[in-house]
Protein backbone atom coordinates (compact mmCIF):
# COMPACT_ATOMS: atom_id res chain seq x y z
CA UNK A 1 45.61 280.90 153.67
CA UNK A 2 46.13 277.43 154.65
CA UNK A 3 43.12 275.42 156.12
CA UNK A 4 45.05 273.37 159.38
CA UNK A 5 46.06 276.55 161.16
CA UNK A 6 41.87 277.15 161.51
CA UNK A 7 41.09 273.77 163.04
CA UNK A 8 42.63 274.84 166.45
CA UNK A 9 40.38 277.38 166.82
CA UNK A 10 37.77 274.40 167.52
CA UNK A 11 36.91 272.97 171.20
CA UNK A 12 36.17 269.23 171.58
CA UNK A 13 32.42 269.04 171.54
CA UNK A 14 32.12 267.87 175.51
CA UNK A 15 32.66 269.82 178.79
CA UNK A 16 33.71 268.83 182.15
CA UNK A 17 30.88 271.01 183.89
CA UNK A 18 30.85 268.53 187.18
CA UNK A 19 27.67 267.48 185.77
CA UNK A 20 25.75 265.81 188.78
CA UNK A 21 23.87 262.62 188.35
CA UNK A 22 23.38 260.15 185.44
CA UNK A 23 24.36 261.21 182.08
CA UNK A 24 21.96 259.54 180.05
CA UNK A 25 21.27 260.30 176.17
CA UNK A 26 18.72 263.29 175.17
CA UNK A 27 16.20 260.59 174.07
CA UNK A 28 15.79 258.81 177.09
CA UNK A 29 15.73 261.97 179.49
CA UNK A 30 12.80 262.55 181.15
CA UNK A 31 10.58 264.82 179.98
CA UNK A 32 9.37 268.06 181.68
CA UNK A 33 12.86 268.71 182.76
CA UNK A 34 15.58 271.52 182.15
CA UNK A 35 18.81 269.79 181.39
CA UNK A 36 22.42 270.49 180.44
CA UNK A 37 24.18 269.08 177.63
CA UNK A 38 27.09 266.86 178.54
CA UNK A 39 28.48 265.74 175.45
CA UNK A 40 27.90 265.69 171.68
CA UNK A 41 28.87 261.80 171.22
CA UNK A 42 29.40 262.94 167.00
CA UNK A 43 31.72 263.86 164.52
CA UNK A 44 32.76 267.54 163.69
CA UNK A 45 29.93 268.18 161.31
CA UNK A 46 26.98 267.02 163.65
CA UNK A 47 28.91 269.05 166.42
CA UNK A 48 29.30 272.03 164.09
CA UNK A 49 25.04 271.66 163.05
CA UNK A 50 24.42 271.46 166.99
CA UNK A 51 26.29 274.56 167.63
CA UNK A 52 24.49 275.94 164.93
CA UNK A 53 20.91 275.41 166.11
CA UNK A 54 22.25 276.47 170.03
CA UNK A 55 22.93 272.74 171.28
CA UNK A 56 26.36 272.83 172.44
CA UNK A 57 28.20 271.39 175.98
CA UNK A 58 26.87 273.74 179.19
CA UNK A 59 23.63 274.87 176.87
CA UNK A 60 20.48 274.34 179.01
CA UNK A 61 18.21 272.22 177.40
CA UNK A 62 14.19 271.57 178.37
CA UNK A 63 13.00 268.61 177.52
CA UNK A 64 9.43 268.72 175.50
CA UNK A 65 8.88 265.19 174.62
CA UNK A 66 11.51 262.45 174.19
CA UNK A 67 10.71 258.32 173.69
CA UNK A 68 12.01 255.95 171.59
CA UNK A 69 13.07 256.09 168.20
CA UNK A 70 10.79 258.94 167.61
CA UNK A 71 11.57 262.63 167.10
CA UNK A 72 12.54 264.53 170.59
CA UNK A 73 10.86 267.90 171.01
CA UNK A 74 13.12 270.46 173.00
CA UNK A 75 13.29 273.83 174.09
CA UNK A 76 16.72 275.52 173.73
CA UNK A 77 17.19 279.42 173.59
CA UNK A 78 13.48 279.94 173.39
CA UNK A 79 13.27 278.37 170.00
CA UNK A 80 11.58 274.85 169.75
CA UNK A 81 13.96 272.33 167.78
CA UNK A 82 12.82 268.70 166.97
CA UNK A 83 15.56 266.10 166.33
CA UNK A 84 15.41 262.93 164.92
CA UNK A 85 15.95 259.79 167.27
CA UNK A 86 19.45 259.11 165.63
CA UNK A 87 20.81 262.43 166.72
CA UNK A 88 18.90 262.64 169.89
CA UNK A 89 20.80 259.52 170.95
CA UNK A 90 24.00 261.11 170.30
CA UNK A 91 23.50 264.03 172.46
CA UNK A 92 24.25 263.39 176.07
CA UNK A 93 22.77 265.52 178.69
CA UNK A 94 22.66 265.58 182.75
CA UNK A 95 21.36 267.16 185.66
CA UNK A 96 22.28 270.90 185.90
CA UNK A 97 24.87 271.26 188.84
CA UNK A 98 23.66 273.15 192.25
């Protein structure tokens, strides 16, 4: 079986949800808040490891604590996940849409 075939079965790792206000990285969001995920601003291995752990464009997001360049504490699927500032500023995330 050859490998190229496969990679079509892959979305880009952003949506065009009509997101409504700023879209502003997951560490500077404010905190408190319930959020959807814009973008993943990575390559296909951070985007695959997102979709792993549930972080993916149009997943709903709740924002525990976020600052900077310190681990951001969120809520996503019921599970708790902390990520490290690096990857936190390559997540975008927005208001949800009414």
């Amino acid at each position: 079986m050859r490998w190229w075939p496969m990679m079509r079965c892959f979305s880009p790792c952003r949506t065009d949800d009509g997101c409504r206000g700023n879209v502003v990285p997951l560490s500077q969001a404010p905190e408190g808040r319930r959020l959807l995920v814009h973008r993943i601003e990575g390559g296909r291995n951070l985007c695959a490891r997102m979709a792993a752990l549930g972080i993916y464009p149009g997943a709903e997001v709740e924002v525990l604590c976020a600052g900077c360049d310190r681990p951001c504490l969120i809520k996503v699927h019921g599970s708790t996940l902390s990520l490290g500032a690096g990857v936190s500023n390559k997540i975008l995330v927005c208001g949800r849409p009414a």
